[in-house]
N, C-alpha and C. Protein backbone atom coordinates (compact mmCIF):
# COMPACT_ATOMS: atom_id res chain seq x y z
N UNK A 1 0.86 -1.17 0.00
CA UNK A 1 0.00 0.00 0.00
C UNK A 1 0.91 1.23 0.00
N UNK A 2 0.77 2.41 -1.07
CA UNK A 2 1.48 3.30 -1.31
C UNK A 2 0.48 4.46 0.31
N UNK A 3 1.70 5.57 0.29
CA UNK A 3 0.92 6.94 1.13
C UNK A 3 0.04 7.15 0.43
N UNK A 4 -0.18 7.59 -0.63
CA UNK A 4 -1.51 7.82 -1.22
C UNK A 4 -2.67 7.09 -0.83
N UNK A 5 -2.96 6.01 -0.98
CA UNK A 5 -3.38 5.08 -0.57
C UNK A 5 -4.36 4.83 1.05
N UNK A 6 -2.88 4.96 1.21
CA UNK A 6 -2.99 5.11 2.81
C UNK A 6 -3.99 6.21 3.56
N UNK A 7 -3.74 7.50 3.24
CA UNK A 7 -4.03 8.65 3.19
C UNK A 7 -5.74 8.92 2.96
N UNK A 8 -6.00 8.21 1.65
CA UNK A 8 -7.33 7.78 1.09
C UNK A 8 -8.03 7.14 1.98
N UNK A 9 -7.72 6.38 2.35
CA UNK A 9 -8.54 5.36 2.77
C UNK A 9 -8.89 6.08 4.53
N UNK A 10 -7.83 6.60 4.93
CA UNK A 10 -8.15 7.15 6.37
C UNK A 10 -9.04 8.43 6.42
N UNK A 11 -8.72 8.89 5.18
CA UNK A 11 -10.05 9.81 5.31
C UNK A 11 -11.62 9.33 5.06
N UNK A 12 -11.48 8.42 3.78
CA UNK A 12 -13.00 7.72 3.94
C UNK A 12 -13.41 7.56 5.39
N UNK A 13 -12.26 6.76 6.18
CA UNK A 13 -12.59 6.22 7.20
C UNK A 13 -13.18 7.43 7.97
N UNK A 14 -12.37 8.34 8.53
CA UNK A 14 -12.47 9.38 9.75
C UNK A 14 -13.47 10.54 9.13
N UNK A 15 -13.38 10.80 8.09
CA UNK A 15 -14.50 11.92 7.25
C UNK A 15 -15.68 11.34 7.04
N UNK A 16 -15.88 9.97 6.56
CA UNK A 16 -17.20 9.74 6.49
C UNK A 16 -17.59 8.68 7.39
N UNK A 17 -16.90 7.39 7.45
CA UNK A 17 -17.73 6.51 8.14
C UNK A 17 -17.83 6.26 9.37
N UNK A 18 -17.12 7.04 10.40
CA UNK A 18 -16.69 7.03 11.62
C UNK A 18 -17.35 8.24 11.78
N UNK A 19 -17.39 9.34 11.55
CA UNK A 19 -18.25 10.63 11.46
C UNK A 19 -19.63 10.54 11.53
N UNK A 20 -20.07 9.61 10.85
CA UNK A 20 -21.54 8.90 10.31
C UNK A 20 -22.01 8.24 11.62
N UNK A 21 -20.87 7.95 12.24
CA UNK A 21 -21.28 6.32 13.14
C UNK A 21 -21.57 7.35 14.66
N UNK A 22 -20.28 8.03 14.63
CA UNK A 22 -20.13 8.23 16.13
C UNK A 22 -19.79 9.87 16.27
N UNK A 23 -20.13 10.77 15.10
CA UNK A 23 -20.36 12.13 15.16
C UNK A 23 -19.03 12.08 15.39
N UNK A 24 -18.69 13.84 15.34
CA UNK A 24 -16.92 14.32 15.68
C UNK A 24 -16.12 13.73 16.29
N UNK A 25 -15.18 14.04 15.88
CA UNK A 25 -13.80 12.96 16.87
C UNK A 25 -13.74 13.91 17.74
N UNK A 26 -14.22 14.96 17.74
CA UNK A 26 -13.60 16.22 19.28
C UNK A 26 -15.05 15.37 20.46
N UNK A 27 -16.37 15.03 19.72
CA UNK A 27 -17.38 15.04 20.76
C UNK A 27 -17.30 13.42 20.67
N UNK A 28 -16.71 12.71 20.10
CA UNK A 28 -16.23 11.01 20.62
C UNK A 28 -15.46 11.29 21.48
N UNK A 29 -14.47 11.57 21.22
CA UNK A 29 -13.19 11.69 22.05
C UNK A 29 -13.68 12.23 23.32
N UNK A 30 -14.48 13.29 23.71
CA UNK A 30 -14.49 14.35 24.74
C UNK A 30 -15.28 13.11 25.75
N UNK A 31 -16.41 11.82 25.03
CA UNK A 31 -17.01 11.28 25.92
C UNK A 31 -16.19 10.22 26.11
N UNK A 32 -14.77 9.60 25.40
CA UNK A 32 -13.86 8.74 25.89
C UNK A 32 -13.38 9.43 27.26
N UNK A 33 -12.30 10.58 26.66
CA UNK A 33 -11.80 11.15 27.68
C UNK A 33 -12.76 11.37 28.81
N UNK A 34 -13.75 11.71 28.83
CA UNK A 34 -14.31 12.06 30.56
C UNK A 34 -14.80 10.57 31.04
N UNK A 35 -14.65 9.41 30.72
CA UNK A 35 -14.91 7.93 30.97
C UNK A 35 -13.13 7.62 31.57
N UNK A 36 -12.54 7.80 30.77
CA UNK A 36 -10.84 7.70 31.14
C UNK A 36 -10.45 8.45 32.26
N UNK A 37 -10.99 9.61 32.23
CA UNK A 37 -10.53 10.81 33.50
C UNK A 37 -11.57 10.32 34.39
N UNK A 38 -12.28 9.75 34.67
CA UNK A 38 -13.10 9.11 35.81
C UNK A 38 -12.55 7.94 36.03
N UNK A 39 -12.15 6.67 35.18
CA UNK A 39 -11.55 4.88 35.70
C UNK A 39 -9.74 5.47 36.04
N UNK A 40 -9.39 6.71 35.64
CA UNK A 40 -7.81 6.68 35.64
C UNK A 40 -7.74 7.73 36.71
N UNK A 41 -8.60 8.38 37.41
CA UNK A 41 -8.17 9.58 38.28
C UNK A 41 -7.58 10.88 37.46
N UNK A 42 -7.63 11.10 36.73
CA UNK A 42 -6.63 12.15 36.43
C UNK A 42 -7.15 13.18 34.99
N UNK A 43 -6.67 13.65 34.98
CA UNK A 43 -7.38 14.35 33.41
C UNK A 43 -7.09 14.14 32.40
N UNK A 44 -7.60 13.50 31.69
CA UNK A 44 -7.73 13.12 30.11
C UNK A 44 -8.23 13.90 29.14
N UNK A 45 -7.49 14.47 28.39
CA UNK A 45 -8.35 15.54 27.48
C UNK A 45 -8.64 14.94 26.35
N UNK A 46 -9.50 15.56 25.24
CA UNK A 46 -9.83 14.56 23.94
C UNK A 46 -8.45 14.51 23.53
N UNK A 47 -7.82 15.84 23.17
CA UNK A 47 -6.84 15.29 22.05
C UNK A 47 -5.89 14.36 22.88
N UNK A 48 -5.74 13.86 24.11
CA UNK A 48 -5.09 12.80 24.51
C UNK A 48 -5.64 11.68 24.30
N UNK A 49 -6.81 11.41 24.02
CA UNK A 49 -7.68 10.21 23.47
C UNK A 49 -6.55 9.78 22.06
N UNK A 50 -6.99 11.30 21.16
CA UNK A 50 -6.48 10.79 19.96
C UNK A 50 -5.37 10.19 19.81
N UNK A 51 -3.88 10.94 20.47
CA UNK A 51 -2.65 10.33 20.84
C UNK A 51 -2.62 9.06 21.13
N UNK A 52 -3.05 9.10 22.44
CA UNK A 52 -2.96 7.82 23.02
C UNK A 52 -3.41 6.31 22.01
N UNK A 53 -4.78 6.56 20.92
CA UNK A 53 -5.25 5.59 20.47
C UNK A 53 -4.07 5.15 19.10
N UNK A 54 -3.27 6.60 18.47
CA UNK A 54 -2.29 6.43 18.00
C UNK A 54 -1.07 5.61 18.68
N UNK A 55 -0.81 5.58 19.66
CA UNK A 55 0.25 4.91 20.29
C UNK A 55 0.03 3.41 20.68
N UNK A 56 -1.56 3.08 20.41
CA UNK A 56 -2.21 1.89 20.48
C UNK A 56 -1.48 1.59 18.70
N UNK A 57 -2.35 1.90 18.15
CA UNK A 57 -2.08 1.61 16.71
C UNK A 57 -0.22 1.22 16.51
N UNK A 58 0.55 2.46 17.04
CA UNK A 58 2.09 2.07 16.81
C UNK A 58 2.46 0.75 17.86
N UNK A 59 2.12 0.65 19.04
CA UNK A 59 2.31 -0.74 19.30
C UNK A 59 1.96 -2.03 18.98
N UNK A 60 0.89 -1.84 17.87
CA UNK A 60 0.73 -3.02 17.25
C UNK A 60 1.58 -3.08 16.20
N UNK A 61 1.96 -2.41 15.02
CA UNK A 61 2.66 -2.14 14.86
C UNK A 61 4.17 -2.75 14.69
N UNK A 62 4.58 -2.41 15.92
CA UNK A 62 5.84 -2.92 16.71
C UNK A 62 5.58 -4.57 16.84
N UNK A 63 4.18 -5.13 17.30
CA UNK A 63 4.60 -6.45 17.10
C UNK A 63 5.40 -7.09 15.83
N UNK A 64 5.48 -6.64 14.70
CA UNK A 64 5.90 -6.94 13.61
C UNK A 64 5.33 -8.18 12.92
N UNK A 65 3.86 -8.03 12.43
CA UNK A 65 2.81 -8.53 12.09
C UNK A 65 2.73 -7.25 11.16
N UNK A 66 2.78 -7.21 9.75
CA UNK A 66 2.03 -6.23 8.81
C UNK A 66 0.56 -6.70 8.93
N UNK A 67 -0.14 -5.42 8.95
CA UNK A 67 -1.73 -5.25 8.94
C UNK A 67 -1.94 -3.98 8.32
N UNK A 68 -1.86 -3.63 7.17
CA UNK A 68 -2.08 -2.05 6.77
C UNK A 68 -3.22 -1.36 7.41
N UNK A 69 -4.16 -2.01 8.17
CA UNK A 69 -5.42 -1.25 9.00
C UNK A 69 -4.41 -0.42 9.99
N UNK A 70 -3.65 -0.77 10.21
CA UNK A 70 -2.85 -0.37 11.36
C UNK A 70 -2.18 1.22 10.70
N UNK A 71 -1.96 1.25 9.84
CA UNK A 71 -1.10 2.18 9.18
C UNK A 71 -2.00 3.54 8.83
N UNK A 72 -3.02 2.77 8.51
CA UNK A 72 -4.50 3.27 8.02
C UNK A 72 -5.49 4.15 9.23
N UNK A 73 -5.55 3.52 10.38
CA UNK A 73 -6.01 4.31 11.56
C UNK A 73 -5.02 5.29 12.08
N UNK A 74 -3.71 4.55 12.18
CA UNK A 74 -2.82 5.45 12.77
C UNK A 74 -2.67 6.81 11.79
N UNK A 75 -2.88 6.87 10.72
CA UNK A 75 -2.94 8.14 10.20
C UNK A 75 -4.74 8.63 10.10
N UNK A 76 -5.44 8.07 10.92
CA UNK A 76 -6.42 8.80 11.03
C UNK A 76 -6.70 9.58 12.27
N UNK A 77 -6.08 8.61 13.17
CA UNK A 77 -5.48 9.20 14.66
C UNK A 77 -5.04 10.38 14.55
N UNK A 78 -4.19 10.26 13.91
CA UNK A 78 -2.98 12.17 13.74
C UNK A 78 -3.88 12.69 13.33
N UNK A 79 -4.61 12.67 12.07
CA UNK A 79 -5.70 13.80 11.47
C UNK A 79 -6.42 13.98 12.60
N UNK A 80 -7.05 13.19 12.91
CA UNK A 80 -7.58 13.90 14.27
C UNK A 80 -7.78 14.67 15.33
N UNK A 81 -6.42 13.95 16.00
CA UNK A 81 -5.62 14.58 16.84
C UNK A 81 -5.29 16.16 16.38
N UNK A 82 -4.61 16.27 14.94
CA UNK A 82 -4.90 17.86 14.49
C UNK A 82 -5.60 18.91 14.18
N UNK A 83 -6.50 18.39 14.56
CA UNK A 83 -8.05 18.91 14.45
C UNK A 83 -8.46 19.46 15.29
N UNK A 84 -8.47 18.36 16.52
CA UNK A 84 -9.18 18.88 17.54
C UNK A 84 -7.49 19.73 18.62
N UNK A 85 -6.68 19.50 18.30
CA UNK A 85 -5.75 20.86 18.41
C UNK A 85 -5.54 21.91 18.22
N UNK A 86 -6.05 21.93 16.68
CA UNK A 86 -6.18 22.87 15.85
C UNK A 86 -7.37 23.95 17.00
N UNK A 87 -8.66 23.36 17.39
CA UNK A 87 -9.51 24.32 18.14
C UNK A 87 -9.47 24.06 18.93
N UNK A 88 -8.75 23.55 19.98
CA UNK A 88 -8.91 23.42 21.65
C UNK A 88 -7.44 23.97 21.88
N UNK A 89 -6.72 24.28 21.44
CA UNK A 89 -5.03 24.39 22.05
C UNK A 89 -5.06 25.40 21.52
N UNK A 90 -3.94 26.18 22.33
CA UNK A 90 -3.56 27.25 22.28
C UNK A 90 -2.37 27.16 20.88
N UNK A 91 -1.93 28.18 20.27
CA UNK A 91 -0.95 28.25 19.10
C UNK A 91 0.09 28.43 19.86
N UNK A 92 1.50 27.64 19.35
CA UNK A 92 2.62 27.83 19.74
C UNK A 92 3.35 29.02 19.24
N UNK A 93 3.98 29.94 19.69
CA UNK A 93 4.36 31.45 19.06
C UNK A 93 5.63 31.09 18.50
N UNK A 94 5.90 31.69 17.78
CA UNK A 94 7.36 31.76 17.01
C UNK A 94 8.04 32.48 18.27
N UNK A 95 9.27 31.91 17.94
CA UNK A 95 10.68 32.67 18.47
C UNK A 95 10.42 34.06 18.42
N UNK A 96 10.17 35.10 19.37
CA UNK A 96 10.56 36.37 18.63
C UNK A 96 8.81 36.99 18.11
N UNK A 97 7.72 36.16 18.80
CA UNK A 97 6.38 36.88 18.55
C UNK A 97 6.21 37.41 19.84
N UNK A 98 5.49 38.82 19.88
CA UNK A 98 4.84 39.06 21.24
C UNK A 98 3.60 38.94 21.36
């Protein structure tokens, strides 16, 4: 499976059929995270959902078993994850902005 490919297919996935299923990844995520920040004590924010489910994806991964689903979520994870960064986080300033 080429990046192209790859790329394609994670957006079908995260733009339409996951969108379809379970509405925004900011308002999935926000009802993972407050389920996680209640069984874990601690605060879980969405875009730590997204990370974290990425770091799921790279440890499978690491078993060294090819599964291109794996390659395929994990870049739907990041889109995600940049998304809901994109409007919940603050912008990092350049060197030298006031």
């Amino acid at each position: 499976m080429n990046r192209k490919t790859t790329l394609e297919q994670a957006i079908s996935i995260v733009c339409q059929d996951r969108e379809a299923q379970y509405g925004s990844p900011e308002d999935n995520f926000g009802v993972i995270s407050a389920l996680w920040s209640d069984y874990l004590e601690c605060n879980i924010e969405p875009h730590d959902v997204a990370m974290l489910m990425a770091l799921l994806k790279i440890a499978r991964i690491k078993s060294g078993r090819y599964k291109d689903d794996n390659y395929i979520d994990l870049a739907g994870y990041a889109a995600c994850a940049a998304e809901i960064a994109d409007r919940c986080m603050p912008v990092a300033k350049e060197e030298g902005d006031i």
